[in-house]
Protein backbone atom coordinates (compact mmCIF):
# COMPACT_ATOMS: atom_id res chain seq x y z
CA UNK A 1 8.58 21.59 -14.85
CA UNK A 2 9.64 18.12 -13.18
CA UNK A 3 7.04 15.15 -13.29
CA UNK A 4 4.70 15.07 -10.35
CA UNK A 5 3.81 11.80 -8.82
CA UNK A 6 0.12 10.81 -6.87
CA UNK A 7 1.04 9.47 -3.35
CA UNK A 8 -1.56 8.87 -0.40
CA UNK A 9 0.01 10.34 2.81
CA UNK A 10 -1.18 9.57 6.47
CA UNK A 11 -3.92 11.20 6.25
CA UNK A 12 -5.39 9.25 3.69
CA UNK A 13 -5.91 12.14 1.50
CA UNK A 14 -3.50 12.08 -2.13
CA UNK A 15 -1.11 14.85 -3.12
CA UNK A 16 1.84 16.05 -5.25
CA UNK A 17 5.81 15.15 -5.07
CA UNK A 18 8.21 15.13 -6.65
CA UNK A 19 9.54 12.11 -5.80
CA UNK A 20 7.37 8.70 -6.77
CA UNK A 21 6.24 6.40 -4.07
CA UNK A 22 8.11 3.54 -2.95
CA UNK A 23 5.33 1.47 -2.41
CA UNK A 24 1.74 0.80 -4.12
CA UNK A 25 -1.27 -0.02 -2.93
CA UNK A 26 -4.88 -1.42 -4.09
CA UNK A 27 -7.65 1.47 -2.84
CA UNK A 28 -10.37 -1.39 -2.85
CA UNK A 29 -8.53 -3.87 -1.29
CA UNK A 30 -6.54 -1.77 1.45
CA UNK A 31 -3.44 -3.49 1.17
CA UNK A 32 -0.16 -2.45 -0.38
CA UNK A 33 2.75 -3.92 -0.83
CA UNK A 34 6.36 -3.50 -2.65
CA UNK A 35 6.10 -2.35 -6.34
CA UNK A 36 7.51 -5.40 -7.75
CA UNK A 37 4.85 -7.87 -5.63
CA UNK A 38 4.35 -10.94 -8.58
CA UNK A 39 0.50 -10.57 -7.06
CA UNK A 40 -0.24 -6.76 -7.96
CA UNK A 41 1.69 -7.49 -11.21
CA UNK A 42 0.05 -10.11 -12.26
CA UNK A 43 -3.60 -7.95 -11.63
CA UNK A 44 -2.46 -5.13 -13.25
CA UNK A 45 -4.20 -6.23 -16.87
CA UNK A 46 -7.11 -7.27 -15.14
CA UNK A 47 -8.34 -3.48 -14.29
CA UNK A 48 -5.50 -3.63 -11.10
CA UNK A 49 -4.10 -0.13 -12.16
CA UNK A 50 -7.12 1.67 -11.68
CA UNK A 51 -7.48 1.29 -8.36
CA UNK A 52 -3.30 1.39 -7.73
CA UNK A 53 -2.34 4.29 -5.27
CA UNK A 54 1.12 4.93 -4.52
CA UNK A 55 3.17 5.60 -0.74
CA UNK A 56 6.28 7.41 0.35
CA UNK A 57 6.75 4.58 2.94
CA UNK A 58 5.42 2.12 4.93
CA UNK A 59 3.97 4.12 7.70
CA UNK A 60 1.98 6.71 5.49
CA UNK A 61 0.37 2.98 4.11
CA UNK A 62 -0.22 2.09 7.38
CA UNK A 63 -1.76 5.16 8.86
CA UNK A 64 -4.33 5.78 5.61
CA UNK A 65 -5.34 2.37 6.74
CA UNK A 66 -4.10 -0.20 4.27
CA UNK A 67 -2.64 -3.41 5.60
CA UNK A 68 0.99 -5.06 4.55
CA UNK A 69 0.79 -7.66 1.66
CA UNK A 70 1.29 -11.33 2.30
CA UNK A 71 2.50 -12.69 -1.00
CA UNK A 72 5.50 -9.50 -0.88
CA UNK A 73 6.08 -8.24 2.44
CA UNK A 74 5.43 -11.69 4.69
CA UNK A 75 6.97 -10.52 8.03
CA UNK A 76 5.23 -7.61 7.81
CA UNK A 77 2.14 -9.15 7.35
CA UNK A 78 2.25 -11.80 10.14
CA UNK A 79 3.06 -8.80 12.66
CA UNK A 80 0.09 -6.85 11.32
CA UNK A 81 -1.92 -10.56 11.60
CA UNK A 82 -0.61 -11.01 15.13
CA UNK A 83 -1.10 -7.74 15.85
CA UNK A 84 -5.77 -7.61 14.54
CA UNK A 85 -5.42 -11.21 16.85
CA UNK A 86 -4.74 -9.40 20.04
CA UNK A 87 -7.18 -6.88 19.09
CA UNK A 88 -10.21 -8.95 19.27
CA UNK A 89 -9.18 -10.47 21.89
CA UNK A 90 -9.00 -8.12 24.21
């Protein structure tokens, strides 16, 4: 039997693949970011990992409602940023 990895899709809801996530989020927080952010590392012995989910990509993150990191993914973030501005503007 191959190794089954826990990934969050779109839906927000977790389930089974075979193939682990690319990136890895915080389920308190709602943010995830690349798997080798310094930031998550860093949290990781400080109880991090149990709240750690994991994504097939970028727009199953997005869609379950987690935002893009700003210490790993800064582009990213400043779009999303940019992006909640307009919103309450409007």
């Amino acid at each position: 039997m191959s190794k089954q990895y826990r990934l969050i899709g779109a839906d927000g809801k977790e389930y089974l693949s075979d193939v682990p996530g690319k990136f890895g989020g915080n389920k308190s927080t709602h943010i995830y970011g690349r798997l080798d952010c310094s930031i998550a590392l860093a949290y990781i012995p400080r109880g991090y990992a149990e709240n750690r989910v994991f994504f097939a990509n970028e727009q199953d993150a997005r869609a379950a409602g987690y935002r893009p990191c700003a210490n790993c993914m800064r582009s990213e973030y400043n779009i999303w940023k940019n992006d909640q501005l307009h919103k309450t503007t409007k």
